[in-house]
C-alpha atoms as a PDB file:
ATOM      1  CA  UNK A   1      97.144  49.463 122.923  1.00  0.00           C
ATOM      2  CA  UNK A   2      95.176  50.071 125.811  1.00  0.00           C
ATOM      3  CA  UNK A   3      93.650  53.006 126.649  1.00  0.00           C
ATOM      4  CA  UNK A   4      92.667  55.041 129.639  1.00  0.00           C
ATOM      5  CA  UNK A   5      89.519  57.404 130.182  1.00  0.00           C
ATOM      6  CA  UNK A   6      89.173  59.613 133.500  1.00  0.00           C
ATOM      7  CA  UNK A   7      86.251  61.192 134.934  1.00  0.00           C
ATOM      8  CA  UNK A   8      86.760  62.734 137.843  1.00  0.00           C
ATOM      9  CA  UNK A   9      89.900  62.910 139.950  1.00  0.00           C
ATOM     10  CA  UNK A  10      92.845  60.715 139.323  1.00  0.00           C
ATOM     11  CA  UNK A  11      95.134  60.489 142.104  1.00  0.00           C
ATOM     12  CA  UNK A  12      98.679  58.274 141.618  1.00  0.00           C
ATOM     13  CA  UNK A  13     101.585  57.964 144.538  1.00  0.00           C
ATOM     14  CA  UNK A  14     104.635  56.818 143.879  1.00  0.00           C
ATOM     15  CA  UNK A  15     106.622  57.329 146.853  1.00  0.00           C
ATOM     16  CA  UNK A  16     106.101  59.100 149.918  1.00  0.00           C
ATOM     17  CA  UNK A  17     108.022  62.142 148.393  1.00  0.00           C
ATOM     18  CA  UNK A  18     107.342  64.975 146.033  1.00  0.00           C
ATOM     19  CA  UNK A  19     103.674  63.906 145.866  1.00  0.00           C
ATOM     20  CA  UNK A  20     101.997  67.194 144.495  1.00  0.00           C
ATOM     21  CA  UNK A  21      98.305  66.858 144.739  1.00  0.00           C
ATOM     22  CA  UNK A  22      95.590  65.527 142.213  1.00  0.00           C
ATOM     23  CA  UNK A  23      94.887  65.816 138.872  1.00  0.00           C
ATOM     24  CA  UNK A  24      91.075  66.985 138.409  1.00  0.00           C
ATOM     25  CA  UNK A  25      89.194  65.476 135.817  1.00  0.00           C
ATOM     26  CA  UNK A  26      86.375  67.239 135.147  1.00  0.00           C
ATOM     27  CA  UNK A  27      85.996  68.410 131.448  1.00  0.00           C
ATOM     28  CA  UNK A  28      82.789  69.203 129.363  1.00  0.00           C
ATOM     29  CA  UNK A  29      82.196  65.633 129.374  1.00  0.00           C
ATOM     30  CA  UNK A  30      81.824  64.156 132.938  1.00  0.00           C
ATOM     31  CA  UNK A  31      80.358  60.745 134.277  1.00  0.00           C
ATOM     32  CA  UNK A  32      77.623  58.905 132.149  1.00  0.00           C
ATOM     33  CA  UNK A  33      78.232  62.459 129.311  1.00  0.00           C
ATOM     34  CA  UNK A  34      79.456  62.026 126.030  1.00  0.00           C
ATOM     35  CA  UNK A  35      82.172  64.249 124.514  1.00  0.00           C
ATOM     36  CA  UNK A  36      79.971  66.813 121.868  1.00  0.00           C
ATOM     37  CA  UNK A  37      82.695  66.763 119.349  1.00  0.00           C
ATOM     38  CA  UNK A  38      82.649  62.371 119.586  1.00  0.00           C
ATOM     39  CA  UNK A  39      78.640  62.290 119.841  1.00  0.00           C
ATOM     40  CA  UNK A  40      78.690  65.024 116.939  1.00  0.00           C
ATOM     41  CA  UNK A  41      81.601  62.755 114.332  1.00  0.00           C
ATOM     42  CA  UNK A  42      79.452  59.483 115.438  1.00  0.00           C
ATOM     43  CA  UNK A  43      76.417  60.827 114.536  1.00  0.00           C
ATOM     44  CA  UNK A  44      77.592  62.237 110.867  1.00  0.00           C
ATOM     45  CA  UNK A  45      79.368  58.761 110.695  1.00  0.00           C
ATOM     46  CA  UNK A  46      76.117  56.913 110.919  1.00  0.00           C
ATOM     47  CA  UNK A  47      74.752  59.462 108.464  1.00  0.00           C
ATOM     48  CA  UNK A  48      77.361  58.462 106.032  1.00  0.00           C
ATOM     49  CA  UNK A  49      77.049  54.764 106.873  1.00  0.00           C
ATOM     50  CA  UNK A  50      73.632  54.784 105.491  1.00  0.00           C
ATOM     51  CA  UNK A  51      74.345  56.609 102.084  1.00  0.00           C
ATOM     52  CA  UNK A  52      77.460  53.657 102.229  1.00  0.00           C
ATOM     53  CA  UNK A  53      74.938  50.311 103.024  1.00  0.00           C
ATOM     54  CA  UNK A  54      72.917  50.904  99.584  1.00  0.00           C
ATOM     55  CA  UNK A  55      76.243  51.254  97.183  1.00  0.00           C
ATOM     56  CA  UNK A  56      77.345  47.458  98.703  1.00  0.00           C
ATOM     57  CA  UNK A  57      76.623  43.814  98.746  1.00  0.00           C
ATOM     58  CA  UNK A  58      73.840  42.662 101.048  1.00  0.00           C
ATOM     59  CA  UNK A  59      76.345  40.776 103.260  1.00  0.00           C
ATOM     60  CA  UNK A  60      78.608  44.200 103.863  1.00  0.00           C
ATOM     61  CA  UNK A  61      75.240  45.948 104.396  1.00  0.00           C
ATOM     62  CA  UNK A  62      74.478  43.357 107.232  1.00  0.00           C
ATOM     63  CA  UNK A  63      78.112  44.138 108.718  1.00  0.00           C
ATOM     64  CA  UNK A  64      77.361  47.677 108.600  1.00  0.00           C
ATOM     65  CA  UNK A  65      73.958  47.841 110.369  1.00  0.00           C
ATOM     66  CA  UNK A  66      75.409  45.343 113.176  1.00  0.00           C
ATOM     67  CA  UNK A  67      78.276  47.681 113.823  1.00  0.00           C
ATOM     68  CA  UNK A  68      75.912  50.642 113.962  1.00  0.00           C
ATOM     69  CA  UNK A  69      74.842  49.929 117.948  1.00  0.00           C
ATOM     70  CA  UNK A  70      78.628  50.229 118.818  1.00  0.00           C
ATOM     71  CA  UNK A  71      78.585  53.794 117.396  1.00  0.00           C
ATOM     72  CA  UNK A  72      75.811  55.452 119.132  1.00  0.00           C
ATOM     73  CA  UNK A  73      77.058  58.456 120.984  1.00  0.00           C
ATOM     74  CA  UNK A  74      76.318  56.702 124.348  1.00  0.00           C
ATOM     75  CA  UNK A  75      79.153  56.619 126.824  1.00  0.00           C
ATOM     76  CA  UNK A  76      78.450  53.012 128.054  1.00  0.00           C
ATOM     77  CA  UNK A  77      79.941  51.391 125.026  1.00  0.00           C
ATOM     78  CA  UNK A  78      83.209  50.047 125.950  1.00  0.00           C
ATOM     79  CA  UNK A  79      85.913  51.309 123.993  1.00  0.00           C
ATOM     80  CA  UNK A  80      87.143  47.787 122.616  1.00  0.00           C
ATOM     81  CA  UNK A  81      83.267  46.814 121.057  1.00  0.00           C
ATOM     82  CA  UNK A  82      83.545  50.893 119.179  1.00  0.00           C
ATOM     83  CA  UNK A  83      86.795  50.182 118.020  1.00  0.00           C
ATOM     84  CA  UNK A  84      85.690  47.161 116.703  1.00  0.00           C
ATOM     85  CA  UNK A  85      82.716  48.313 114.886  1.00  0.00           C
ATOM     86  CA  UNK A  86      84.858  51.028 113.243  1.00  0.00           C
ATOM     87  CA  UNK A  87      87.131  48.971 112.219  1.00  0.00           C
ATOM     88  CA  UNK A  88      84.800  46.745 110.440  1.00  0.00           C
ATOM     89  CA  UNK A  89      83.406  49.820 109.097  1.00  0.00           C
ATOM     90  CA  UNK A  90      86.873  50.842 107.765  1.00  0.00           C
ATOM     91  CA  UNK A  91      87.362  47.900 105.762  1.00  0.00           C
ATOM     92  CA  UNK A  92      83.768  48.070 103.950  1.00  0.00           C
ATOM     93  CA  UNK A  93      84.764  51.561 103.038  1.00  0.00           C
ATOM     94  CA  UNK A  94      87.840  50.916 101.803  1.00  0.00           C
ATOM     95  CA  UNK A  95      86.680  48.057  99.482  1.00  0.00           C
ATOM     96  CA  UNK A  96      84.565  50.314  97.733  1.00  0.00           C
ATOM     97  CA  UNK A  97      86.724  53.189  96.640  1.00  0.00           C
ATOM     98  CA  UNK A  98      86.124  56.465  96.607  1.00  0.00           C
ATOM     99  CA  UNK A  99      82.393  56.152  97.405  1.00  0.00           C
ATOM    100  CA  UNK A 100      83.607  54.701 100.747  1.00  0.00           C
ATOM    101  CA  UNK A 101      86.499  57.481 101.272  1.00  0.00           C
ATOM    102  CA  UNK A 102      83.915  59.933 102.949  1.00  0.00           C
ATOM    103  CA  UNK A 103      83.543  56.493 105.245  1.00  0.00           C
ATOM    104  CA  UNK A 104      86.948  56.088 105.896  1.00  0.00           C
ATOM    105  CA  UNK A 105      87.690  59.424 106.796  1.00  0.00           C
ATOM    106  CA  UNK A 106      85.374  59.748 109.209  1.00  0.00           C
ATOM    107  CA  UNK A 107      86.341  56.744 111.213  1.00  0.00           C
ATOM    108  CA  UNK A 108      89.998  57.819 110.934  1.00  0.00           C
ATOM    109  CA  UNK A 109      88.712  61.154 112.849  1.00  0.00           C
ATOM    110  CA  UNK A 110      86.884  59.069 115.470  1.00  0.00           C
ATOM    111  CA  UNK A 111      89.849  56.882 116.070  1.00  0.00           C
ATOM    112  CA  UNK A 112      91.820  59.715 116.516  1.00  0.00           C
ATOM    113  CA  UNK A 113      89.246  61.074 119.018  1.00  0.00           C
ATOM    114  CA  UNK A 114      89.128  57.843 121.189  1.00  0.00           C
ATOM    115  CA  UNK A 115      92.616  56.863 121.001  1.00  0.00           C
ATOM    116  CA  UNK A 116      93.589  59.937 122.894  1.00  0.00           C
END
């Protein structure tokens, strides 16, 4: 799956007919900005990451707090290292049952969020 972010004006030709002008870009989040509603689930996410990391093993714990630079709201991570993380994330939370559903959830809704 591969997927594409714009910031700023995208501009594809096909042909040297029907071309109908570019497609602007420029939402609340713009070059070198996070989108609030992404910054806002990854920060809850990292809230509920640290209620998860003392309800398992050490070794999960370890996976969890190495994931955790992945998942700051920065826009310089590259999309492949965040999905990463939350997928590692993921399968903590879903070893754990219901104390990791909160977990899961949340990294379902950031998915969602990144994978367009």
């Amino acid at each position: 799956m591969t997927s594409n972010y714009y910031y700023g004006d995208n501009v594809n030709m096909h042909g040297g007919q029907g071309n109908t002008g570019i497609v602007r870009n420029y939402g609340a989040a713009g070059a070198g900005q996070q989108d609030p509603a992404l910054a806002s689930a990854l920060a809850e996410l990292n809230r509920l990451i640290g209620e998860l990391r003392t309800r398992v093993p050490a070794p999960d714990a370890q996976l969890l707090d190495d994931s955790l630079p992945a998942l700051t709201p920065d826009a310089d991570v590259p999309a492949q290292q965040r999905r990463g993380a939350l997928m590692a994330i993921a399968g903590i939370a879903s070893t754990v049952g219901t104390v990791g559903r909160p977990v899961a959830e949340a990294v379902r809704a950031i998915i969602g969020m990144i994978s367009g």
